[in-house]
N, C-alpha and C. Protein backbone atom coordinates (compact mmCIF):
# COMPACT_ATOMS: atom_id res chain seq x y z
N UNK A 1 -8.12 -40.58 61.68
CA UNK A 1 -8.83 -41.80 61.33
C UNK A 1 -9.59 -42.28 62.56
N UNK A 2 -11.03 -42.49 62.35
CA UNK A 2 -11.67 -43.17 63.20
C UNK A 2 -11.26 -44.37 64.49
N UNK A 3 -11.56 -44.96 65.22
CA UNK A 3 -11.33 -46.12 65.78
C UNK A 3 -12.99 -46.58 66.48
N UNK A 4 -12.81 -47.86 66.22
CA UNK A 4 -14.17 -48.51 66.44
C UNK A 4 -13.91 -49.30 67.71
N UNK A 5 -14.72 -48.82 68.73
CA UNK A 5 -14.85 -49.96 69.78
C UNK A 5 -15.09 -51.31 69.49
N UNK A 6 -14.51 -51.90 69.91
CA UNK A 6 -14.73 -53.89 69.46
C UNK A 6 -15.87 -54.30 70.15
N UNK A 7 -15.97 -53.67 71.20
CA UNK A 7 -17.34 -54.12 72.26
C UNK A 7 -18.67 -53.19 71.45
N UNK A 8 -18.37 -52.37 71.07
CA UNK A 8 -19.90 -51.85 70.97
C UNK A 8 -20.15 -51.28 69.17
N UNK A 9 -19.21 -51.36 69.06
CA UNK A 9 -18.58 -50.76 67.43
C UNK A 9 -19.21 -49.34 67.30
N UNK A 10 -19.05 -48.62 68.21
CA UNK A 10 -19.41 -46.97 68.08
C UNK A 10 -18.03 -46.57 67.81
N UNK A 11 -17.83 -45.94 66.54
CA UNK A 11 -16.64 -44.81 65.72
C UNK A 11 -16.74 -43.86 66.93
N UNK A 12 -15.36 -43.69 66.99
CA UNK A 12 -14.43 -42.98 68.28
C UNK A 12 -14.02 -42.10 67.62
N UNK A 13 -13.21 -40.84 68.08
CA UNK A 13 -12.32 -39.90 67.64
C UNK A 13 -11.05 -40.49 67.92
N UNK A 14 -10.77 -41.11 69.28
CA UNK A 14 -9.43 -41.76 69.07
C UNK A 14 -9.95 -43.08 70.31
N UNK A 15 -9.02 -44.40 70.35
CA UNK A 15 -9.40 -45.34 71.41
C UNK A 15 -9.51 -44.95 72.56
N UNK A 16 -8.76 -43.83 73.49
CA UNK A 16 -8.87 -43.36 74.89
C UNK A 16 -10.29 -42.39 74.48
N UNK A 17 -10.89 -42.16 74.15
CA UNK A 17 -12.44 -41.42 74.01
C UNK A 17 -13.09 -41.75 74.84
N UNK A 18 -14.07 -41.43 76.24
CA UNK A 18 -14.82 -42.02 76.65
C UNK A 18 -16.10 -41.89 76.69
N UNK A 19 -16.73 -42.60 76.19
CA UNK A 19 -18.11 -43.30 75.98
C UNK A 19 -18.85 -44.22 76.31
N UNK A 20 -20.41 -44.09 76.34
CA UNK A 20 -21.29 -44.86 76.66
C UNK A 20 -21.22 -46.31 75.90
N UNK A 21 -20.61 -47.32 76.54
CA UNK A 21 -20.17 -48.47 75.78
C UNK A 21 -21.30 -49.71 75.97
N UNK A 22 -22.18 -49.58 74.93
CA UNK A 22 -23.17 -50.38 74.88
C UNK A 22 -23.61 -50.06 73.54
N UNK A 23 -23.90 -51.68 73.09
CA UNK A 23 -25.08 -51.71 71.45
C UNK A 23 -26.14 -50.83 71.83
N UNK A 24 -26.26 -49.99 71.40
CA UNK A 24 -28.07 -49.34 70.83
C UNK A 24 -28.46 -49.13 69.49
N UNK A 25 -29.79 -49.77 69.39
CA UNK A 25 -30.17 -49.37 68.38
C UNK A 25 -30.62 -48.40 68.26
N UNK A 26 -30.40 -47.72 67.18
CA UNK A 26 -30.86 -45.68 66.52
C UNK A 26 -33.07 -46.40 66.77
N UNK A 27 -32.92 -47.20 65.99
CA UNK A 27 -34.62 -47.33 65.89
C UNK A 27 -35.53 -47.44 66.99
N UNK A 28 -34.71 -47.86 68.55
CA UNK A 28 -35.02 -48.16 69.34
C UNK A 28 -35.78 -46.83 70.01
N UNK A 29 -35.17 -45.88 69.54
CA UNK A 29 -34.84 -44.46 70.33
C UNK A 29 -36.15 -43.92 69.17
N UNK A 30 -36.93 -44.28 68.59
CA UNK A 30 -38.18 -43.18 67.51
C UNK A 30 -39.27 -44.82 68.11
N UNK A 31 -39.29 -45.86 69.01
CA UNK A 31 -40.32 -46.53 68.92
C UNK A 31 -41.46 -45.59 69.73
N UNK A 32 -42.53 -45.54 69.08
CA UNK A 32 -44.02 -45.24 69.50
C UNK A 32 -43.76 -43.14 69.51
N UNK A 33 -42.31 -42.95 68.35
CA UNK A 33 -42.66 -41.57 68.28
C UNK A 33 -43.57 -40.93 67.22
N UNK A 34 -44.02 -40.01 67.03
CA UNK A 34 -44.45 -39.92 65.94
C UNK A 34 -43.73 -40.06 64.18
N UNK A 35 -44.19 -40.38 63.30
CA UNK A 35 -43.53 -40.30 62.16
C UNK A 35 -43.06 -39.28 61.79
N UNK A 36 -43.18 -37.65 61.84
CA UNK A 36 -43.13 -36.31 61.32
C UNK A 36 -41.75 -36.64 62.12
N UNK A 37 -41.63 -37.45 63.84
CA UNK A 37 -40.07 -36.89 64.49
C UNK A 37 -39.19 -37.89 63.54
N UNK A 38 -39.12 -39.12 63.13
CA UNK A 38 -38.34 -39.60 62.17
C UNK A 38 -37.93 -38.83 61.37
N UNK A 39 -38.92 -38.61 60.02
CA UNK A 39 -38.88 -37.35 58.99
C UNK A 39 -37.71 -36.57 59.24
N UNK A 40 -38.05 -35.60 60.62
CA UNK A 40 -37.22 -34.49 61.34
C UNK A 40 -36.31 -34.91 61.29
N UNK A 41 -35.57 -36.44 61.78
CA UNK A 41 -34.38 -36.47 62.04
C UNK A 41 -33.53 -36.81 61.15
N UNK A 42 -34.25 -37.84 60.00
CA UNK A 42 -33.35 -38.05 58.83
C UNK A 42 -33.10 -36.86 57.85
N UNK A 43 -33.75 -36.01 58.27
CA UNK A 43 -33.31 -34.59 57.24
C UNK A 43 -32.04 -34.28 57.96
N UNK A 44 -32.19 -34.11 59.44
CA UNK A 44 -30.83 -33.59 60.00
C UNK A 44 -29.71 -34.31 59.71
N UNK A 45 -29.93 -35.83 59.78
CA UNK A 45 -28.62 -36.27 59.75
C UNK A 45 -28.25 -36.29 58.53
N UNK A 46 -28.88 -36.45 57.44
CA UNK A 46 -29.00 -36.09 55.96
C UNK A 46 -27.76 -35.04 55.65
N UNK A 47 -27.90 -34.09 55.95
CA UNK A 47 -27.32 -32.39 56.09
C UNK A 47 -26.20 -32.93 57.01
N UNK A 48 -26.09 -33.30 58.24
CA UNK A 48 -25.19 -33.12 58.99
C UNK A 48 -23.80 -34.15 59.20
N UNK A 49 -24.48 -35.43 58.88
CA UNK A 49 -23.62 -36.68 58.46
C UNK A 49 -22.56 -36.53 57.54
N UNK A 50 -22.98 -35.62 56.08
CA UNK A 50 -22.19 -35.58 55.46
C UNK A 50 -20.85 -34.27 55.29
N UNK A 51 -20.82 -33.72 55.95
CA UNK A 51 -19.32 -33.03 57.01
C UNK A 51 -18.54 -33.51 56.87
N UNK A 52 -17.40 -32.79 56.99
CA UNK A 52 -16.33 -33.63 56.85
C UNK A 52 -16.19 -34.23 58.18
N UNK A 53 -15.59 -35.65 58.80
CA UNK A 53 -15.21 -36.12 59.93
C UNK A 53 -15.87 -35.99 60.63
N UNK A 54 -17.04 -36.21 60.74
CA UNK A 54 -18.00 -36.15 61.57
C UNK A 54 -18.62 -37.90 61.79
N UNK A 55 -18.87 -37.96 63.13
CA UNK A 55 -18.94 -39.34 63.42
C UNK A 55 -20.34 -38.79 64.37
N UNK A 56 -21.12 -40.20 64.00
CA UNK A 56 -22.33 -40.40 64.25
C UNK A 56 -22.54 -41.50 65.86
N UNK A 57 -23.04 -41.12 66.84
CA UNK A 57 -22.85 -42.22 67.53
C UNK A 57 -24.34 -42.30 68.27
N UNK A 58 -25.02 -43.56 68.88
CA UNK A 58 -26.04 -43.54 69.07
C UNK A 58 -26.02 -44.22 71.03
N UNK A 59 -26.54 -43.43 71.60
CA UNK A 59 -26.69 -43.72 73.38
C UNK A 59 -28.22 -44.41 73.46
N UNK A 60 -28.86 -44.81 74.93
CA UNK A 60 -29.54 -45.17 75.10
C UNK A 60 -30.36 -43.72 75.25
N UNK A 61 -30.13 -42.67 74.91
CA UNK A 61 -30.95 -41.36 74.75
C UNK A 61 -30.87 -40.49 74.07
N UNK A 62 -30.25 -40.69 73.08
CA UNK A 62 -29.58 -39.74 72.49
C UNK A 62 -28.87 -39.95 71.09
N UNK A 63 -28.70 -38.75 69.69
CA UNK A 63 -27.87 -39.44 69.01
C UNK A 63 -26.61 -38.25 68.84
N UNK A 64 -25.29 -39.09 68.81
CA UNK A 64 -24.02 -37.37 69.28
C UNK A 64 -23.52 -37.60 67.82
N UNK A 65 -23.12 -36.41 67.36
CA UNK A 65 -22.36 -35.93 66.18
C UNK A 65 -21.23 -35.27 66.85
N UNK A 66 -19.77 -35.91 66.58
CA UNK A 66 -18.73 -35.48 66.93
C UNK A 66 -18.14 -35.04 65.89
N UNK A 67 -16.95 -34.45 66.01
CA UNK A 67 -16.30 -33.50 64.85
C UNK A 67 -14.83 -34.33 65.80
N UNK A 68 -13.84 -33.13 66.65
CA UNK A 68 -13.59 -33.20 67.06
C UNK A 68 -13.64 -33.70 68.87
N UNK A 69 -14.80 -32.79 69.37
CA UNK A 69 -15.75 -33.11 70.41
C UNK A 69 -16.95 -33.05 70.03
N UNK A 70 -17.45 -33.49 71.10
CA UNK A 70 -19.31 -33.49 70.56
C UNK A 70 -19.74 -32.14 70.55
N UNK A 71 -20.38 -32.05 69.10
CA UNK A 71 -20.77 -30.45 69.05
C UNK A 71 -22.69 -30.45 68.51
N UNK A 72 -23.06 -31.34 68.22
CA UNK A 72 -24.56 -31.51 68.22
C UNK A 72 -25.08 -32.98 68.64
N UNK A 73 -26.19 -32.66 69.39
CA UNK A 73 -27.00 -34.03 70.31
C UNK A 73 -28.45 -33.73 69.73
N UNK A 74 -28.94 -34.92 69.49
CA UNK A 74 -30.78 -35.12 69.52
C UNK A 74 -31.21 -35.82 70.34
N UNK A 75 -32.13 -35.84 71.01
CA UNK A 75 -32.72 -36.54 71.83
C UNK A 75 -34.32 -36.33 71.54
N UNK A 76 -34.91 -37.62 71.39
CA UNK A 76 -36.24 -38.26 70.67
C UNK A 76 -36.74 -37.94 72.21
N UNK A 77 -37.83 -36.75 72.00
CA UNK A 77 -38.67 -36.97 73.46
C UNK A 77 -39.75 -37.49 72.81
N UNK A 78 -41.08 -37.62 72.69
CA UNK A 78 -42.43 -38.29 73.04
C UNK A 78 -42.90 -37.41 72.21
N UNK A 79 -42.55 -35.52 71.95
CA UNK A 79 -43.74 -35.24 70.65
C UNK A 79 -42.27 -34.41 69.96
N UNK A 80 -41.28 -34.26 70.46
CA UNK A 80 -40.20 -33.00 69.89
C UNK A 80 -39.15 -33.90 70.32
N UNK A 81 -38.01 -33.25 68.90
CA UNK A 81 -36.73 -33.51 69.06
C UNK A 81 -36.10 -32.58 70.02
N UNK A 82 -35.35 -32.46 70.74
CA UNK A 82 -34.45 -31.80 71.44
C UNK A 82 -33.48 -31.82 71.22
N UNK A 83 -32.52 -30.59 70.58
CA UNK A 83 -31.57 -30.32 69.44
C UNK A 83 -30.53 -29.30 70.10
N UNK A 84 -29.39 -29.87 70.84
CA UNK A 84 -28.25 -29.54 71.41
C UNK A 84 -27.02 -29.05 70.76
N UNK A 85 -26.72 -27.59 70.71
CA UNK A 85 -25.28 -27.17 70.01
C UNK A 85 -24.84 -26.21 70.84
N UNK A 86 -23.51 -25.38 70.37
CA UNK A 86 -22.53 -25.02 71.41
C UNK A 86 -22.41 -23.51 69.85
N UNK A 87 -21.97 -22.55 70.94
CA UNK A 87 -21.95 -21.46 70.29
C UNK A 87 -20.64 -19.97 71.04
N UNK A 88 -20.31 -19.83 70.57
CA UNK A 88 -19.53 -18.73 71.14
C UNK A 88 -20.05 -17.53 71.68
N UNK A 89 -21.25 -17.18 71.23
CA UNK A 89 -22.02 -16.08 72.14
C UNK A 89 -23.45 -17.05 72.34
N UNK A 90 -24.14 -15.77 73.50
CA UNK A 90 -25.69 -16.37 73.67
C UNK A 90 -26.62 -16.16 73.21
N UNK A 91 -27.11 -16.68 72.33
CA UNK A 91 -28.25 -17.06 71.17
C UNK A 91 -29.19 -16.52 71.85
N UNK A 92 -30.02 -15.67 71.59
CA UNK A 92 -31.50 -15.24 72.22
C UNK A 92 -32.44 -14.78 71.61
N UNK A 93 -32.25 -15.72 70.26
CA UNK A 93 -33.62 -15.27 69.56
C UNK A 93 -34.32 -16.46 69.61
N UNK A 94 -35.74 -16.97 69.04
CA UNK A 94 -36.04 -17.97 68.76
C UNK A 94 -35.76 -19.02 67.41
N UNK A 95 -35.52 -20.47 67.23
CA UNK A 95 -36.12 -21.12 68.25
C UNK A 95 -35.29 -21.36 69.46
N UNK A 96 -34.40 -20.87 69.85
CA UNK A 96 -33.81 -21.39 70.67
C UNK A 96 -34.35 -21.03 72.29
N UNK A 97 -34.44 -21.99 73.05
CA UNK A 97 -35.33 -21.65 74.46
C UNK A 97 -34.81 -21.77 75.59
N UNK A 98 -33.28 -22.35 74.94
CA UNK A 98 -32.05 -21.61 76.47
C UNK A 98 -30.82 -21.71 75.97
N UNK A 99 -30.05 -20.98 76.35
CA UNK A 99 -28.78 -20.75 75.99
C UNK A 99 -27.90 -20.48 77.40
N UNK A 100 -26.97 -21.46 77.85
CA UNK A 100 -26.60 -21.00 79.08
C UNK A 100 -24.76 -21.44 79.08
N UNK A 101 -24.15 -20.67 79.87
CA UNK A 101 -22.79 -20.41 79.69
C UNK A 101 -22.30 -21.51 80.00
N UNK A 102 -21.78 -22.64 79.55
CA UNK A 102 -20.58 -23.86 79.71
C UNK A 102 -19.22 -23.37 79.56
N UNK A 103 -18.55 -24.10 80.01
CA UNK A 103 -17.05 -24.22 79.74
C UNK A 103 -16.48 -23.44 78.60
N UNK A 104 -16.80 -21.57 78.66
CA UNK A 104 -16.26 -20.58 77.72
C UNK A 104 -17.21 -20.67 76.44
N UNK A 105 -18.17 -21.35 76.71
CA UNK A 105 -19.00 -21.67 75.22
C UNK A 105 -20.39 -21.45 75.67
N UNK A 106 -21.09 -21.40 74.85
CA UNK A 106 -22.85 -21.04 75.23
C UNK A 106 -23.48 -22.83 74.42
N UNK A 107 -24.49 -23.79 75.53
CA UNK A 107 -25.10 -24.76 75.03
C UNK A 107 -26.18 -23.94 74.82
N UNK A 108 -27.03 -24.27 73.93
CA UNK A 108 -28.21 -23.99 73.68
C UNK A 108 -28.65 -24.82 72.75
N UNK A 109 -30.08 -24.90 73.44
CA UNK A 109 -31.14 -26.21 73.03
C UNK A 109 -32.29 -25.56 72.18
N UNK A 110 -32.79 -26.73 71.23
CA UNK A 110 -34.72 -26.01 70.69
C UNK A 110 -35.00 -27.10 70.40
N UNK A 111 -36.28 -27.01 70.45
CA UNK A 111 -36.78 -28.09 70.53
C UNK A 111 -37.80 -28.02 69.04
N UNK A 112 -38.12 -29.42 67.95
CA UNK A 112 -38.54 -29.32 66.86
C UNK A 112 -39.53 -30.34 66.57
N UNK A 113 -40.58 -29.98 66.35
CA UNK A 113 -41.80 -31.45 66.10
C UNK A 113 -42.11 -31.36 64.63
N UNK A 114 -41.93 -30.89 63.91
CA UNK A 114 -42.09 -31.14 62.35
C UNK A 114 -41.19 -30.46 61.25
N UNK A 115 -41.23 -30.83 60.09
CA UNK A 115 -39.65 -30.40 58.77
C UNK A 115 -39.74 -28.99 58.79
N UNK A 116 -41.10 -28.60 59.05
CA UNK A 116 -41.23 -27.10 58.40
C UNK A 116 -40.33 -25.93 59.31
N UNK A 117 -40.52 -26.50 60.53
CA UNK A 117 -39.37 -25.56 61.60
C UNK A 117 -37.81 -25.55 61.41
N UNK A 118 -37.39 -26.49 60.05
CA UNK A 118 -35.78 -26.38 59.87
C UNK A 118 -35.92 -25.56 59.18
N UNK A 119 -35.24 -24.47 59.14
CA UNK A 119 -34.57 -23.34 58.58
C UNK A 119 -33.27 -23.56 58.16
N UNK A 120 -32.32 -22.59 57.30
CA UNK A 120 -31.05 -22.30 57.10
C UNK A 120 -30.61 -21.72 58.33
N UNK A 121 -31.33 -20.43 58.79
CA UNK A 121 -30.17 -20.55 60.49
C UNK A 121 -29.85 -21.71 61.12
N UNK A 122 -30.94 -22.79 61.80
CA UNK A 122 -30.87 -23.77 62.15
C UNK A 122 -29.08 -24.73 61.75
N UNK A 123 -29.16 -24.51 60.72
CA UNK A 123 -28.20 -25.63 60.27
C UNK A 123 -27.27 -24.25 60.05
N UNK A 124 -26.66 -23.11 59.48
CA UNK A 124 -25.77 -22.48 60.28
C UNK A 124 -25.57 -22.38 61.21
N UNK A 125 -26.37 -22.16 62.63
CA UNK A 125 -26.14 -22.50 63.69
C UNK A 125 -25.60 -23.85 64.07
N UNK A 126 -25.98 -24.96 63.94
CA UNK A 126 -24.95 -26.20 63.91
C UNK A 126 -23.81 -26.25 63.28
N UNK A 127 -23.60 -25.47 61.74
CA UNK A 127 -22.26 -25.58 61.25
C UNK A 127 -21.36 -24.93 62.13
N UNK A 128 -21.97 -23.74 62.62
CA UNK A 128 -21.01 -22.90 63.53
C UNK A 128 -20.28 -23.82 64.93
N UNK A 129 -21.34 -24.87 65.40
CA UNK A 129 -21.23 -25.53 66.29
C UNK A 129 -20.18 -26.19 65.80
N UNK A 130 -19.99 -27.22 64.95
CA UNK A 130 -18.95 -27.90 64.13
C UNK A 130 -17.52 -27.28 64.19
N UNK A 131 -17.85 -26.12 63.66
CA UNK A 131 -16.40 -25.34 63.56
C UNK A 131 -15.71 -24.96 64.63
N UNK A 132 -16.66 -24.66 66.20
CA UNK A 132 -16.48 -24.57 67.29
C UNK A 132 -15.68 -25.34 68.07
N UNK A 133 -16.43 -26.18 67.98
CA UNK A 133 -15.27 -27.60 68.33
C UNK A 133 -14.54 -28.76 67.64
């Protein structure tokens, strides 16, 4: 079961969790982006929100999808989303444009400026992330 910070009301995995403890607003983070990166992102969270136990949390850069640990990040740049998951081997096809060895796990990032670049790998590749951690 969840736990909600009282100070910032970001859903925790448990109260000792540590996190960026501050209100942000999600809308704050798409001002002056383009509309197509909105679009982009409510499809993802669309698909990805509804997981089981998966908690949504929003930083002053960022938005984290936790499972158990954080296993996918977006971050709203200026024309592309930047789309963070964790993988057990190293991804080296496209879109992905780095894949580099963490803590027994491979991060790898791609970056996405419009709907048409989500694919079904895409989001197997995040489910895999999910299951990962």
């Amino acid at each position: 079961m969840p736990y909600t910070c009282p100070k910032c009301d970001r859903e925790l995995t448990s109260e000792s969790q540590r996190h960026y403890c501050a209100r942000v607003n999600l809308n704050d983070l798409f001002k002056g982006k383009p509309d197509e990166l909105i679009l982009l992102f409510d499809k993802l969270l669309a698909e990805v929100a509804e997981w089981p136990e998966v908690l949504v949390g929003v930083t002053p850069n960022c938005i984290t999808f936790v499972h158990r640990q954080t296993f996918f990040v977006i971050r709203p740049m200026q024309k592309v989303l930047d789309l963070k998951f964790y993988s057990a081997a190293k991804i080296d096809e496209p879109p992905v444009i780095k894949s580099i060895a963490t803590a027994g796990r491979f991060q790898n990032n791609i970056r996405l400026s419009h709907t048409g670049e989500l694919k079904p790998q895409l989001f197997s590749w995040i489910r895999g992330s999910y299951e990962l951690l």
